[in-house]
PDB file of N, CA and C in Angstrom:
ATOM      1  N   UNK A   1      96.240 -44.668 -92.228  1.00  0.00           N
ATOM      2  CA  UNK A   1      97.527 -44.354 -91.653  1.00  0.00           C
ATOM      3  C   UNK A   1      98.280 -43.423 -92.600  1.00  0.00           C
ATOM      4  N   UNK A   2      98.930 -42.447 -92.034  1.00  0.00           N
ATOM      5  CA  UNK A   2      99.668 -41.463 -93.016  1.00  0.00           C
ATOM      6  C   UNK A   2     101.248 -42.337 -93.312  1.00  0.00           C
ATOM      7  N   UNK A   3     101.321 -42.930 -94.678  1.00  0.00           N
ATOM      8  CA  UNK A   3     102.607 -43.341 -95.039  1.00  0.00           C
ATOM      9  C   UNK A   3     103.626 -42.923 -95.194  1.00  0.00           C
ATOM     10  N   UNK A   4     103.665 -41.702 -94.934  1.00  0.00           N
ATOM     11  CA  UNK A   4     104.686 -40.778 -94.572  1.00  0.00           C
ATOM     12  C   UNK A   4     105.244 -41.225 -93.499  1.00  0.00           C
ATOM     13  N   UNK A   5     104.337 -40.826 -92.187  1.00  0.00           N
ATOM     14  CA  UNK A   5     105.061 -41.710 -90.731  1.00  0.00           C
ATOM     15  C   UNK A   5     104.984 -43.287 -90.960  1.00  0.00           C
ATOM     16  N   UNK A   6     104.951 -44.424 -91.783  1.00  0.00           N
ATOM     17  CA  UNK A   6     104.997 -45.267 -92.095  1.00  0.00           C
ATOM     18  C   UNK A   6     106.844 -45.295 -92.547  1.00  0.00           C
ATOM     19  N   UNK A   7     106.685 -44.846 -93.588  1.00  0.00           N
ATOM     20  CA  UNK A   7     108.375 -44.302 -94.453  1.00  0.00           C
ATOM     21  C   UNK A   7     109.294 -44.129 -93.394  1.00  0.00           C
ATOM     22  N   UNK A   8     109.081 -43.500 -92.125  1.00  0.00           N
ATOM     23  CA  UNK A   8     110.166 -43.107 -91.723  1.00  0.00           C
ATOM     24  C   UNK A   8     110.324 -44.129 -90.734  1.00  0.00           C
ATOM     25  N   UNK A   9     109.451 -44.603 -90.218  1.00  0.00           N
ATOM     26  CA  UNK A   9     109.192 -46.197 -89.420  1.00  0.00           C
ATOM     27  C   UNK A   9     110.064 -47.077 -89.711  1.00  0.00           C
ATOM     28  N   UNK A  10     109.569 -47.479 -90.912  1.00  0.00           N
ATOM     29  CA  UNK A  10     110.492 -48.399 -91.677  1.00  0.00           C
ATOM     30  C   UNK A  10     111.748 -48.269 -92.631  1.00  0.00           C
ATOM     31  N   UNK A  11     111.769 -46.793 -92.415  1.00  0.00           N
ATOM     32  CA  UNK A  11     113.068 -46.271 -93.296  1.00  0.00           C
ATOM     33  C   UNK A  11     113.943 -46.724 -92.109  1.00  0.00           C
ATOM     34  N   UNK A  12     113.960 -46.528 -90.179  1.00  0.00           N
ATOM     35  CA  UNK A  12     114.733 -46.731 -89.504  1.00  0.00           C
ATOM     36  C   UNK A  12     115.036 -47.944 -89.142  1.00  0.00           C
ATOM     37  N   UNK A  13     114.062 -49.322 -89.565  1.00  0.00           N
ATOM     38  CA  UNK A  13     114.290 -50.546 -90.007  1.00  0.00           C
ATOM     39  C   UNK A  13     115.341 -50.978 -91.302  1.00  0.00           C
ATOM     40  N   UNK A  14     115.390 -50.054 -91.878  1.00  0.00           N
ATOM     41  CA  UNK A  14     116.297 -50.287 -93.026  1.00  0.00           C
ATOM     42  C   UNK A  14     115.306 -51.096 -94.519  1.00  0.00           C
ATOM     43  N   UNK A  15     113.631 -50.740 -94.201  1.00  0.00           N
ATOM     44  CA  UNK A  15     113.334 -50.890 -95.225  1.00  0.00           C
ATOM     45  C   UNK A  15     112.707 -49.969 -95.944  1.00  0.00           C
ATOM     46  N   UNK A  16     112.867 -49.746 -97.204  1.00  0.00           N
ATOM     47  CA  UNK A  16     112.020 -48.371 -97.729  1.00  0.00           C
ATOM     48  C   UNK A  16     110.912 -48.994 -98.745  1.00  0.00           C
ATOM     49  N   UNK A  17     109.894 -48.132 -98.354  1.00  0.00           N
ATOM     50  CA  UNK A  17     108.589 -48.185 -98.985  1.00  0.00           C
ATOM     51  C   UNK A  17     108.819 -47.129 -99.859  1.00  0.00           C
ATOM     52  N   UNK A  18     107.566 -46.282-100.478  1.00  0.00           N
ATOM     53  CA  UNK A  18     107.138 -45.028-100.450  1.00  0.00           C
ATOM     54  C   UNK A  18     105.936 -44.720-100.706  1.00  0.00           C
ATOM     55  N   UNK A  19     105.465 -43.871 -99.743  1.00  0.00           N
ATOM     56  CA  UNK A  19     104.673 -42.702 -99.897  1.00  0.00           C
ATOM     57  C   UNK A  19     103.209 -42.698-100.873  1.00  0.00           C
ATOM     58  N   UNK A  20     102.322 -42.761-100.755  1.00  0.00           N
ATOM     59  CA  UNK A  20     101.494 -42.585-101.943  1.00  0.00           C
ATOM     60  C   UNK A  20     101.216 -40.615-102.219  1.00  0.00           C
ATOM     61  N   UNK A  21     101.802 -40.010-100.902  1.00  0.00           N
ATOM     62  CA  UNK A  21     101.890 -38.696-101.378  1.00  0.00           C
ATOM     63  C   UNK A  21     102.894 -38.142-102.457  1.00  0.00           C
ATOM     64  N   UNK A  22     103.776 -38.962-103.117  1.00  0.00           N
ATOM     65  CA  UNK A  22     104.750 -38.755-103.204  1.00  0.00           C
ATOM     66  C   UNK A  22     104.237 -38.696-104.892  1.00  0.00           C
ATOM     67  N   UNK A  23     103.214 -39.571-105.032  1.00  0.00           N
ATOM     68  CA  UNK A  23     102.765 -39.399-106.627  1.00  0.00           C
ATOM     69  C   UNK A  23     101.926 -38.573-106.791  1.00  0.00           C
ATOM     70  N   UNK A  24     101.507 -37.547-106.208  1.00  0.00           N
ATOM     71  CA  UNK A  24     100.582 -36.624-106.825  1.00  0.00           C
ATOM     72  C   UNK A  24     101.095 -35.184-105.996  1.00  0.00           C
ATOM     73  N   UNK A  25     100.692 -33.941-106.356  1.00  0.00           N
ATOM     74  CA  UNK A  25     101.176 -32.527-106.295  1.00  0.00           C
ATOM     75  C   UNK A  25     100.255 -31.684-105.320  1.00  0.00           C
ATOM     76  N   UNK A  26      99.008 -32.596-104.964  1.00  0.00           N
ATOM     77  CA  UNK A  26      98.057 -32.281-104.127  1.00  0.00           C
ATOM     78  C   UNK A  26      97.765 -33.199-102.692  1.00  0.00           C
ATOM     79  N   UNK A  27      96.975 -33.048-102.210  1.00  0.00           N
ATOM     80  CA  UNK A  27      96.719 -33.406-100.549  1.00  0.00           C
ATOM     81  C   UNK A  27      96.223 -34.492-100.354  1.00  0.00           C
ATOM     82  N   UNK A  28      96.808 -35.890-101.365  1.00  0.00           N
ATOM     83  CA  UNK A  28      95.922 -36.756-101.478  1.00  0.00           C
ATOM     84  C   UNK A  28      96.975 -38.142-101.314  1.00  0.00           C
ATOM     85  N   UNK A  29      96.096 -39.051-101.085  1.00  0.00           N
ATOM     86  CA  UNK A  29      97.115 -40.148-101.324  1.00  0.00           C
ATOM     87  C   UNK A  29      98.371 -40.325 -99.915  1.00  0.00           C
ATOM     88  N   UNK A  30      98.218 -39.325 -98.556  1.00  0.00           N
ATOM     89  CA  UNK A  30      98.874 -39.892 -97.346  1.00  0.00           C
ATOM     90  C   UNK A  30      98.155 -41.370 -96.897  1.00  0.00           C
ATOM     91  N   UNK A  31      97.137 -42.091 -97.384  1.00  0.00           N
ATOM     92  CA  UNK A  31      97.186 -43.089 -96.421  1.00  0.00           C
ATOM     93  C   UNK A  31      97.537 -44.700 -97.892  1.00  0.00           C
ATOM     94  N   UNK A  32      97.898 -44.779 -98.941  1.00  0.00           N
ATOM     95  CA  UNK A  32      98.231 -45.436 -99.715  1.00  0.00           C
ATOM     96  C   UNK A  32     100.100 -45.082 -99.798  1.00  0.00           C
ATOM     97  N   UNK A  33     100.513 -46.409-100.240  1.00  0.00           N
ATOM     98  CA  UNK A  33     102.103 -46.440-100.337  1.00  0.00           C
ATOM     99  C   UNK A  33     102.251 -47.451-101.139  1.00  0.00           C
ATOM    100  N   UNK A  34     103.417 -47.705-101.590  1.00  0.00           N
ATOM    101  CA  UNK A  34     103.903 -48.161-103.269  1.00  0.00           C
ATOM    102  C   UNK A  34     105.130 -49.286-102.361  1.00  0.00           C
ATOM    103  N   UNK A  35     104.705 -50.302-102.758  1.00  0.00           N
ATOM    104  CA  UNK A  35     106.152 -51.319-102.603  1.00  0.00           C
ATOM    105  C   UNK A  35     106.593 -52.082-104.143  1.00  0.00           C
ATOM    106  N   UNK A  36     107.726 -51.919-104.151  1.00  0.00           N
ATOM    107  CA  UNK A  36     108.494 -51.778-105.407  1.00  0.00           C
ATOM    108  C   UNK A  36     108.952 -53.405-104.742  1.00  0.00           C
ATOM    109  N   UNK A  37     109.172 -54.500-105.948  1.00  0.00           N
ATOM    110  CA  UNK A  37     109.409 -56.216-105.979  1.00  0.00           C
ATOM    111  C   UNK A  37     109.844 -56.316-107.399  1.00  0.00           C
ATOM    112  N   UNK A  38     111.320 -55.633-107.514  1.00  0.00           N
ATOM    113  CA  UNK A  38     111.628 -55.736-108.648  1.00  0.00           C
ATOM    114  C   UNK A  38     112.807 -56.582-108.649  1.00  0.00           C
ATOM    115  N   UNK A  39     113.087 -57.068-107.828  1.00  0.00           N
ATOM    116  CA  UNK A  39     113.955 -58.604-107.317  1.00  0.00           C
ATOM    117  C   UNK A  39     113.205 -59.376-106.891  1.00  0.00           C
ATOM    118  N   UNK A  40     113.794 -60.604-107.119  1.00  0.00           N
ATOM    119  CA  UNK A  40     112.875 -62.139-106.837  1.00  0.00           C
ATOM    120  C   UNK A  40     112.670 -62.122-105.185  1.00  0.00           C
ATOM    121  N   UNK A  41     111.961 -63.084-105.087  1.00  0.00           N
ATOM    122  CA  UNK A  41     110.955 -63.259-103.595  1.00  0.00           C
ATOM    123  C   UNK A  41     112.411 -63.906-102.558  1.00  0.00           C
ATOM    124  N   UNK A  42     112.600 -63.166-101.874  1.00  0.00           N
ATOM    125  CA  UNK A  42     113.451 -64.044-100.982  1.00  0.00           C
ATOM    126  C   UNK A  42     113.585 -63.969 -99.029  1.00  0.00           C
ATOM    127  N   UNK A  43     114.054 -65.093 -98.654  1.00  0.00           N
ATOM    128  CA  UNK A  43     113.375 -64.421 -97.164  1.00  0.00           C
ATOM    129  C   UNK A  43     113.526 -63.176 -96.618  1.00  0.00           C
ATOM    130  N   UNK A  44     114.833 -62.501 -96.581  1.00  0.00           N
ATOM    131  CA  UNK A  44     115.246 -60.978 -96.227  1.00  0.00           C
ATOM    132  C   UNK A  44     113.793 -60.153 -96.555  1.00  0.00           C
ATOM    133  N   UNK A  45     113.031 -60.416 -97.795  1.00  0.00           N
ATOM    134  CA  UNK A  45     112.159 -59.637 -98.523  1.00  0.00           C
ATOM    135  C   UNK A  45     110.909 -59.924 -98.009  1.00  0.00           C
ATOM    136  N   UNK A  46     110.395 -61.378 -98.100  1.00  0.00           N
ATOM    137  CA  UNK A  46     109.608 -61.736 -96.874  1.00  0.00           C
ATOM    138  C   UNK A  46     109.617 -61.120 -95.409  1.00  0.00           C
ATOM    139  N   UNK A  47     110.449 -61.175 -95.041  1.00  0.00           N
ATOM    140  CA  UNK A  47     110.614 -60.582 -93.674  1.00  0.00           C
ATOM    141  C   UNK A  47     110.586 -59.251 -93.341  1.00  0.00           C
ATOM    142  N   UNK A  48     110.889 -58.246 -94.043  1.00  0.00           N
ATOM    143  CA  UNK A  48     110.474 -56.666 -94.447  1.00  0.00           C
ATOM    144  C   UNK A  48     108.991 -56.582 -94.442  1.00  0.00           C
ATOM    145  N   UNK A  49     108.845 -57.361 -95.491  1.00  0.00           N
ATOM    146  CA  UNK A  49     106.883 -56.867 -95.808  1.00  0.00           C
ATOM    147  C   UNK A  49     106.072 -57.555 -94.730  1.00  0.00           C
ATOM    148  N   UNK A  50     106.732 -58.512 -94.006  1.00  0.00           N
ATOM    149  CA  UNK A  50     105.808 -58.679 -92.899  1.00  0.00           C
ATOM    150  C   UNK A  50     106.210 -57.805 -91.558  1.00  0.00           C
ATOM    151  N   UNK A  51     107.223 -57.099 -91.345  1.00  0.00           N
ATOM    152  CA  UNK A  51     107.673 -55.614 -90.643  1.00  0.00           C
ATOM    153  C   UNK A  51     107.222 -55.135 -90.862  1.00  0.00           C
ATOM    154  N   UNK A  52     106.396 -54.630 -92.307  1.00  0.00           N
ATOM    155  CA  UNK A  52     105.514 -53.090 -92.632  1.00  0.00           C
ATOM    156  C   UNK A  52     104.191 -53.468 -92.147  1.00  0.00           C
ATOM    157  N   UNK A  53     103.838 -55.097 -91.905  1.00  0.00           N
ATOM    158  CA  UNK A  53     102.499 -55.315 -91.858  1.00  0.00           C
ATOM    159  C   UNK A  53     102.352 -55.382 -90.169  1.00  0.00           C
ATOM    160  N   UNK A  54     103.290 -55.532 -89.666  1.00  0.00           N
ATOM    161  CA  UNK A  54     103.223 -55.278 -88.428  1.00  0.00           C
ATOM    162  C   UNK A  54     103.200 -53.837 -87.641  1.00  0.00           C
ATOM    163  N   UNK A  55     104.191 -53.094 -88.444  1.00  0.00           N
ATOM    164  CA  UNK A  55     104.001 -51.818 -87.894  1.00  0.00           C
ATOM    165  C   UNK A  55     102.619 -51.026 -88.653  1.00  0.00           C
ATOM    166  N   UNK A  56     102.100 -51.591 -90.115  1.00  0.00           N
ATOM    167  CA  UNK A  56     100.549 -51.124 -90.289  1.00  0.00           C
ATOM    168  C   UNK A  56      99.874 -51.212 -89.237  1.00  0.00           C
ATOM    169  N   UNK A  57      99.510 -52.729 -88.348  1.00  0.00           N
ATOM    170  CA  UNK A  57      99.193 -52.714 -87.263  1.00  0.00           C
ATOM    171  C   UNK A  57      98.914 -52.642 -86.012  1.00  0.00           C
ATOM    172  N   UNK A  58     100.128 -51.743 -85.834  1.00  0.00           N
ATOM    173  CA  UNK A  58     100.393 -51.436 -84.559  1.00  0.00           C
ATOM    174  C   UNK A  58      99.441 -50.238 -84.565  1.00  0.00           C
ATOM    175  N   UNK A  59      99.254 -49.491 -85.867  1.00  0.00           N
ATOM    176  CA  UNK A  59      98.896 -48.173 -85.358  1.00  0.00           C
ATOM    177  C   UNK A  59      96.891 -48.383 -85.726  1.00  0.00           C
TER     178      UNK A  59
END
């Protein structure tokens, strides 16, 4: 899946991922993405990452 159209998926959910294109300068890395858990586990946060895992699946 290109995480790009992933990003903007869930950017209009109000959750942000990013991109695995976003770490390199070349044509690589659209179907990997980076989730950042630099706050403790809580349901709001639970409930996001199972939104990204749903819309992973949809497509």
């Amino acid at each position: 899946m290109d995480t790009l159209a992933l990003y903007n998926q869930a950017r209009k959910r109000g959750i942000i991922i990013t991109p695995g294109s976003l770490f390199t300068s070349q044509q690589r890395y659209q179907n990997c993405l980076r989730i950042g858990f630099a706050q403790p586990w809580s349901p709001a946060r639970i409930a996001a990452l199972e939104e990204v895992a749903q819309l992973l699946a949809s497509e």
